[in-house]
N, C-alpha and C. Protein backbone atom coordinates (compact mmCIF):
# COMPACT_ATOMS: atom_id res chain seq x y z
N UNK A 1 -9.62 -18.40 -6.04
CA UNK A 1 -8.68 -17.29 -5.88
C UNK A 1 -8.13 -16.86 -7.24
N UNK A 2 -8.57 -17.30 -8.08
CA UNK A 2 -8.13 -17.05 -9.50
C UNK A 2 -8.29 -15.65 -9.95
N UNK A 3 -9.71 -15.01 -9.38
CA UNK A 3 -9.89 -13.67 -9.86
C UNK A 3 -8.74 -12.95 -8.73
N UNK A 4 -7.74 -13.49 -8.03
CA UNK A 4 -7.59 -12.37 -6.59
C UNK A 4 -6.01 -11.58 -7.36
N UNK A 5 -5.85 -11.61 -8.54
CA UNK A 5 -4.75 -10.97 -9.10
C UNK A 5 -5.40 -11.03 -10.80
N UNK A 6 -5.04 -9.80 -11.24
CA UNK A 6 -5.29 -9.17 -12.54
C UNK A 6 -3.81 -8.22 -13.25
N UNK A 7 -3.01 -8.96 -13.75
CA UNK A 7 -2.14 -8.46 -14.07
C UNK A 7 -2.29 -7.06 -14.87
N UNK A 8 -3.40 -6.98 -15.36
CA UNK A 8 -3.50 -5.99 -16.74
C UNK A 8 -3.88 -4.59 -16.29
N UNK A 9 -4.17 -4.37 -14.63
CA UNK A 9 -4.44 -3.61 -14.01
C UNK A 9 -3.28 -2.66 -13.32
N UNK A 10 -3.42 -1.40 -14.29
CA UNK A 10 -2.13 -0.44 -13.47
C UNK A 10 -2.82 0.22 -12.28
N UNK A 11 -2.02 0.60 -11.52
CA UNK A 11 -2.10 1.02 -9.89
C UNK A 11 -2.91 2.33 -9.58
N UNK A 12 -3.65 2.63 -8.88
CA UNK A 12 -4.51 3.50 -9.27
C UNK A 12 -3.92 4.99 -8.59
N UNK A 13 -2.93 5.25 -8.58
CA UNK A 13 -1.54 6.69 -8.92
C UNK A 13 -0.41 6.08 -8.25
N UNK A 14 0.12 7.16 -7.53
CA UNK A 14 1.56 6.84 -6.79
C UNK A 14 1.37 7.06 -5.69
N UNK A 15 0.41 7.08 -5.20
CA UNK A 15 0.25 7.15 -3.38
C UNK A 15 -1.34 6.46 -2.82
N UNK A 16 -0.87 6.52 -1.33
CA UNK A 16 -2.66 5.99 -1.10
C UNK A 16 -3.75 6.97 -1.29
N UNK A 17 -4.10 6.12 -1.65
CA UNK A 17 -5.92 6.96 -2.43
C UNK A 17 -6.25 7.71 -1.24
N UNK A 18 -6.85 7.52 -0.40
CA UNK A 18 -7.28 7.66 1.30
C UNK A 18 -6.86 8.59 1.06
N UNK A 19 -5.50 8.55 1.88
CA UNK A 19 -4.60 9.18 2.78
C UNK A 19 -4.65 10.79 1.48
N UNK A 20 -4.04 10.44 0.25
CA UNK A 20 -4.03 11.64 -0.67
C UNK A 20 -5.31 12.79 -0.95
N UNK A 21 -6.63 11.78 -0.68
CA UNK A 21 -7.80 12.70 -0.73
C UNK A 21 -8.03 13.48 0.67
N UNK A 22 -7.28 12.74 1.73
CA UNK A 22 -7.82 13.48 3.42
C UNK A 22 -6.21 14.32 3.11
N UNK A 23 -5.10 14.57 2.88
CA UNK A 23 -4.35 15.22 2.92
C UNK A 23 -2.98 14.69 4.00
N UNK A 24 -3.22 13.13 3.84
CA UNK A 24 -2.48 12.56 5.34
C UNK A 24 -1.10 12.15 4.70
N UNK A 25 -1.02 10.97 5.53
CA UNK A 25 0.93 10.33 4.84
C UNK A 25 0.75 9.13 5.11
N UNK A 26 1.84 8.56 4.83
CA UNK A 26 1.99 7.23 5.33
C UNK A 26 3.41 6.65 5.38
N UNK A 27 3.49 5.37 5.75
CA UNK A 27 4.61 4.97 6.16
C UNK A 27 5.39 4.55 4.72
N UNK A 28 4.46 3.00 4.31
CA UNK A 28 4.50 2.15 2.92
C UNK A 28 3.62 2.11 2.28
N UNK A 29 3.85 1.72 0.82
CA UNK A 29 2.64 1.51 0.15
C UNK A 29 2.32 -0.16 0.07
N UNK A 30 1.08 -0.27 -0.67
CA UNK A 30 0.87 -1.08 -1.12
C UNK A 30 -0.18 -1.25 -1.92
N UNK A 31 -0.11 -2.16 -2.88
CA UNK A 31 -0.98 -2.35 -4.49
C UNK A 31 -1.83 -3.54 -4.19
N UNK A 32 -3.22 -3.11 -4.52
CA UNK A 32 -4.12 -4.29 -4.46
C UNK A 32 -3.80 -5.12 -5.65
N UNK A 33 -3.55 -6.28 -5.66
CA UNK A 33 -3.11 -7.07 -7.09
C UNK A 33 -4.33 -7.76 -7.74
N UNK A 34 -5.93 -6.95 -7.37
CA UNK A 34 -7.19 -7.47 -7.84
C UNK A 34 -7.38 -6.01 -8.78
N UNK A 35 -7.70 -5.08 -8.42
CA UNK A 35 -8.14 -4.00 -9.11
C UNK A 35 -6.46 -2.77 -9.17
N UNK A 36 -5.64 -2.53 -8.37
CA UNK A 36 -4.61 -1.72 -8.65
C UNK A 36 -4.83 -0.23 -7.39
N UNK A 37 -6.13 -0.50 -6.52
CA UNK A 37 -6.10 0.06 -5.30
C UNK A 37 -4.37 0.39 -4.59
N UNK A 38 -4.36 1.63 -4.91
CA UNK A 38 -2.64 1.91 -3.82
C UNK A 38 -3.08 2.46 -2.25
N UNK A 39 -3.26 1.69 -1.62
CA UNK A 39 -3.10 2.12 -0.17
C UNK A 39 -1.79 1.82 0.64
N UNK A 40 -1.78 2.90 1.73
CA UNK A 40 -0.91 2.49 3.17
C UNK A 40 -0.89 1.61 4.14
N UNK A 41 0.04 1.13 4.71
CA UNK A 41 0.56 -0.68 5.07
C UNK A 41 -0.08 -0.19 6.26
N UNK A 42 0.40 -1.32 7.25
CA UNK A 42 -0.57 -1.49 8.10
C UNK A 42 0.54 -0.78 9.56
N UNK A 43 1.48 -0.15 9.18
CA UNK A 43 2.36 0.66 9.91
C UNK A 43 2.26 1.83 9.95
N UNK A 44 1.21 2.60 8.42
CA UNK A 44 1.09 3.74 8.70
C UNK A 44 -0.34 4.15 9.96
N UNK A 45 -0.49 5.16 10.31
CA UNK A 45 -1.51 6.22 10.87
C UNK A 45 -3.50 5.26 10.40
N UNK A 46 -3.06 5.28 9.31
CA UNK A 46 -4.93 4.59 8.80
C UNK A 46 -4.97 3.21 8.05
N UNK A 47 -3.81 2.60 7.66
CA UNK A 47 -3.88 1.56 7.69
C UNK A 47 -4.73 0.55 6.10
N UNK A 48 -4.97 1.63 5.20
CA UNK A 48 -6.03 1.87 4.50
C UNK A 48 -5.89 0.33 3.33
N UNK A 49 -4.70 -0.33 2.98
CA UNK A 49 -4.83 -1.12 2.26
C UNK A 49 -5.10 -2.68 2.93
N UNK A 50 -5.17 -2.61 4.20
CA UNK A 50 -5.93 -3.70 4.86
C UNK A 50 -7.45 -3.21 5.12
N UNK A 51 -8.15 -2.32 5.27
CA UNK A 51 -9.06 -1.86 4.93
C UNK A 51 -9.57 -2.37 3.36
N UNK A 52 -9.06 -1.76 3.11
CA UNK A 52 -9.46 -1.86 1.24
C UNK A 52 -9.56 -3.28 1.01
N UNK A 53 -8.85 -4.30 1.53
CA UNK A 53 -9.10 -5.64 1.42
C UNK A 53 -10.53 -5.81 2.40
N UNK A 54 -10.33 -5.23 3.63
CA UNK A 54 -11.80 -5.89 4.58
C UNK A 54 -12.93 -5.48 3.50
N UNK A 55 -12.94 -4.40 3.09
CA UNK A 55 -14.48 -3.56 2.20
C UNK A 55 -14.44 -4.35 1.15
N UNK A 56 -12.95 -4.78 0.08
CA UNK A 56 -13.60 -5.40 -1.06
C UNK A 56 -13.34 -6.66 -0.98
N UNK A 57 -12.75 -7.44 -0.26
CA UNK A 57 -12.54 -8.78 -0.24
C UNK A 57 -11.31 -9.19 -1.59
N UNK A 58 -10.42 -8.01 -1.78
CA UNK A 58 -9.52 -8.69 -2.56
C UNK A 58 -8.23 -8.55 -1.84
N UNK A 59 -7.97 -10.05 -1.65
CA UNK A 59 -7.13 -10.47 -0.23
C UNK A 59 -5.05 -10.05 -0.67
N UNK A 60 -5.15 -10.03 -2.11
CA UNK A 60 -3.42 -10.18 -2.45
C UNK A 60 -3.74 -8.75 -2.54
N UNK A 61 -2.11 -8.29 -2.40
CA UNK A 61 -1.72 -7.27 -2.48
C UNK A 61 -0.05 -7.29 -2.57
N UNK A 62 0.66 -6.48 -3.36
CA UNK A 62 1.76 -6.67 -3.58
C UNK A 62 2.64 -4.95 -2.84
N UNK A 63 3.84 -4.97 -2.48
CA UNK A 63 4.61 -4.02 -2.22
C UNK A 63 4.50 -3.08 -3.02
N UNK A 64 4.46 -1.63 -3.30
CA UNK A 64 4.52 -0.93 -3.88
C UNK A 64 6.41 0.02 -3.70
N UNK A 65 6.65 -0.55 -3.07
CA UNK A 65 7.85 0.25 -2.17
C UNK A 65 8.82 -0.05 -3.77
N UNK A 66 10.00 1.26 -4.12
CA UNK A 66 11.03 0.57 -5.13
C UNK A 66 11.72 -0.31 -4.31
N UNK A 67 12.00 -1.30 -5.59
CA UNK A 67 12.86 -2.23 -5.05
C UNK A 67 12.50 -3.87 -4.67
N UNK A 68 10.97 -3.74 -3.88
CA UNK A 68 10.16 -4.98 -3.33
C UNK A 68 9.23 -5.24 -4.53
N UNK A 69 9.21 -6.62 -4.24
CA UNK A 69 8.85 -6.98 -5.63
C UNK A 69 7.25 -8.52 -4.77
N UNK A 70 7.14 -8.54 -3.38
CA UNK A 70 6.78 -9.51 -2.80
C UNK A 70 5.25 -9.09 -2.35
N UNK A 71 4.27 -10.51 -2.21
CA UNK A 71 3.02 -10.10 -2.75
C UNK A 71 2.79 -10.80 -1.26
N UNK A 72 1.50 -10.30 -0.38
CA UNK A 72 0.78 -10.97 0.42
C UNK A 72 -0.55 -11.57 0.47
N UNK A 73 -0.81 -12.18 1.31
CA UNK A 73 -2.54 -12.76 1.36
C UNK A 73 -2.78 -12.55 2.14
N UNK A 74 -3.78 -11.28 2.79
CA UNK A 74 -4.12 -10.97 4.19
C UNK A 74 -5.36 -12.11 4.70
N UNK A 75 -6.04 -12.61 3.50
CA UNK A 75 -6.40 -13.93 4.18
C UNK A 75 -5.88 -15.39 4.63
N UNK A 76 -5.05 -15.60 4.01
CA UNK A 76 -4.46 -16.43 4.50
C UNK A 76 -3.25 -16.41 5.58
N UNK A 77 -2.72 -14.98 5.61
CA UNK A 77 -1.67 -14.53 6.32
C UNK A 77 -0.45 -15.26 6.05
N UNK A 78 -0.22 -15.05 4.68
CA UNK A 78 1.37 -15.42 4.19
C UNK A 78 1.36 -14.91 3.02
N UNK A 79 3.13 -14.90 2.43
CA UNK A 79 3.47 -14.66 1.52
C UNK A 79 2.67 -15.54 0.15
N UNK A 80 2.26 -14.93 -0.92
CA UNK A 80 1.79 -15.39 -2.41
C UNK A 80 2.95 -15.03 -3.08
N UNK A 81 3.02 -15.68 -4.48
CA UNK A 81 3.48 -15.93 -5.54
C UNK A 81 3.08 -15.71 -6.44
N UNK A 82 3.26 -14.36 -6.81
CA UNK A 82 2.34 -13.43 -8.10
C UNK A 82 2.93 -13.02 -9.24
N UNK A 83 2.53 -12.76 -10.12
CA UNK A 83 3.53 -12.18 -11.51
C UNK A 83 3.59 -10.87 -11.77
N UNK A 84 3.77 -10.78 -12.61
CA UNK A 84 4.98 -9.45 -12.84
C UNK A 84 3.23 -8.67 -13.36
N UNK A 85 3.29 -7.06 -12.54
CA UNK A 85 1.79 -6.51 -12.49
C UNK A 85 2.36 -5.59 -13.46
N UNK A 86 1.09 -5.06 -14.40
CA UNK A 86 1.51 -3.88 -14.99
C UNK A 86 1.93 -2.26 -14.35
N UNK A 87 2.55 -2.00 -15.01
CA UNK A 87 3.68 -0.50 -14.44
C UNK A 87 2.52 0.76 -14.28
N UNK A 88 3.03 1.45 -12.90
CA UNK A 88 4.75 1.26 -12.60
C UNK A 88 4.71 0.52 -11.57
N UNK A 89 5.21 -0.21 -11.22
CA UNK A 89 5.17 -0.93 -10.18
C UNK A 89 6.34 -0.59 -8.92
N UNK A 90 6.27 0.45 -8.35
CA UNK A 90 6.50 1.07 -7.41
C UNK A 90 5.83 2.83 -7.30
N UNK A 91 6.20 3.23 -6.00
CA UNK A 91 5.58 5.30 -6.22
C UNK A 91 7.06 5.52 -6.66
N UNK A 92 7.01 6.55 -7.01
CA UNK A 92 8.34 7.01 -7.40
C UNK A 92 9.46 7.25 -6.70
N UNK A 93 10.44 6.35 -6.91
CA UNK A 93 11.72 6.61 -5.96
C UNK A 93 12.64 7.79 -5.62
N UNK A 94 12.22 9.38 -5.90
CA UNK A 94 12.60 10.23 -5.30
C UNK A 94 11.68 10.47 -4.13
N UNK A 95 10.45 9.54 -4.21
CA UNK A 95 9.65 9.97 -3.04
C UNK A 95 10.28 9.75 -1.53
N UNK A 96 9.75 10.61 -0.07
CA UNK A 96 10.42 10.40 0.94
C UNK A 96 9.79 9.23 1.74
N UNK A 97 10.15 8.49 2.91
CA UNK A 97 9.50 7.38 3.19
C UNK A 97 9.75 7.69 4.69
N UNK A 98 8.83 7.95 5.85
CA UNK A 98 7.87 8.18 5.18
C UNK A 98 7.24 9.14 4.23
N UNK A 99 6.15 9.06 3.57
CA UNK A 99 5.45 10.08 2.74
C UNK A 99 4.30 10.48 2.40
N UNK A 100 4.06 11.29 1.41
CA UNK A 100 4.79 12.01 0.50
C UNK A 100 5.25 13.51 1.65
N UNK A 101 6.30 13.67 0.63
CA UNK A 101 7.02 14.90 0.76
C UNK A 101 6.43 16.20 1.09
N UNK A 102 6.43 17.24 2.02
CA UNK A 102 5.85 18.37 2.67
C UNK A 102 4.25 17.94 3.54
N UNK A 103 4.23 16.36 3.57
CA UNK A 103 2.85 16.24 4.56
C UNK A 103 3.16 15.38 5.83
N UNK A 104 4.39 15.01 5.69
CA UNK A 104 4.78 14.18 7.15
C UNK A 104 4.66 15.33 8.32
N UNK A 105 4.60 14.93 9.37
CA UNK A 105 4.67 15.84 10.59
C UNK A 105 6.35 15.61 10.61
N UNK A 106 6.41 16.46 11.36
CA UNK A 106 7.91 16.65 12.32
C UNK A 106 7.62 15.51 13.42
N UNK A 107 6.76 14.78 13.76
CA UNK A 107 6.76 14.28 15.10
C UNK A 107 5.93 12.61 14.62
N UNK A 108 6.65 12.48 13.53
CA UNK A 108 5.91 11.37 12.83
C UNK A 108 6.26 9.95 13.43
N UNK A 109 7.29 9.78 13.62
CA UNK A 109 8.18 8.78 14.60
C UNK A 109 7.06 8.23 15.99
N UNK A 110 6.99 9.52 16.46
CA UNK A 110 6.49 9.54 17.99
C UNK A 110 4.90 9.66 18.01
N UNK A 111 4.64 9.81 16.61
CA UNK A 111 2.75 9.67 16.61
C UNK A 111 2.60 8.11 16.14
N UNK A 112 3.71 7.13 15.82
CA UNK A 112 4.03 6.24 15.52
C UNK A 112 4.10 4.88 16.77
N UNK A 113 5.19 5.64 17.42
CA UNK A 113 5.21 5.11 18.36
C UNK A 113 4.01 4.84 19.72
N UNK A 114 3.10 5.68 20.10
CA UNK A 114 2.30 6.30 20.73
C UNK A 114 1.15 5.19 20.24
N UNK A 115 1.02 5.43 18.51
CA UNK A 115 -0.28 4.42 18.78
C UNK A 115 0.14 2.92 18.92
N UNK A 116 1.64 2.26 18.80
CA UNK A 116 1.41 1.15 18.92
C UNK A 116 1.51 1.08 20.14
N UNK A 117 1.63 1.54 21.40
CA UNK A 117 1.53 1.55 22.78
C UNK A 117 0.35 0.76 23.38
C-alpha cells in the first residue's frame, strides 16, 4: 500500500472530473490520494470517486470538502492516516454544497432522496 498515497500530486481541478465534463453536480468531493483524481462521494447522483477507485484500484482517498482534512480506504472500509497532500487541498470555499453553483436542480434534495429509496 505504499504506492496508495503520493503526496506530490495536486488535485486534478476543483470539482469532479465526471460530473464537470457531463455538465452534472454533486453533493461532496473527494481527492484520490494516489494520482489527485477529484471525484463525487458516494451521496452524490454518480458516485464517481468510488468508481475511480473500482477502475484504478487506488483505494485512499481524502475529503476534498474546506475544512475536512480525513482520508479513507474504500478497501479496507475505514478511516487511513495520511499526510498533508499538496494544494489546494479543498474546491473553493465560496463554492455551494451541493455543487457547483448554477447546475444543481431545484429538486436536488428529492432526486436525492428518491434514489436512496
Amino acid at each position: 500500500m505504499a504506492d496508495a498515497v503520493d503526496p506530490s500530486v495536486p488535485p486534478s481541478g476543483t470539482g469532479c472530473v465526471e460530473c464537470d465534463a457531463a455538465g452534472g453536480w454533486w453533493v461532496h468531493l473527494r481527492r484520490c490520494a494516489a494520482c489527485g483524481h477529484i471525484g463525487c462521494c458516494d451521496d452524490s447522483p454518480k458516485r464517481h470517486a468510488a468508481a475511480h477507485w473500482r477502475q484504478s484500484g487506488h483505494a485512499i482517498i481524502r475529503s476534498f470538502e474546506p475544512g475536512e482534512d480525513w482520508f479513507w480506504n474504500y478497501q479496507d472500509n475505514q478511516y487511513y492516516d495520511g499526510p498533508r497532500l499538496a494544494p489546494p487541498e479543498s474546491r473553493p470555499v465560496d463554492e455551494t454544497v451541493p455543487g457547483p453553483r448554477g447546475r444543481v436542480p431545484s429538486d436536488w434534495a428529492e432526486i436525492l432522496r428518491t434514489r436512496a429509496d
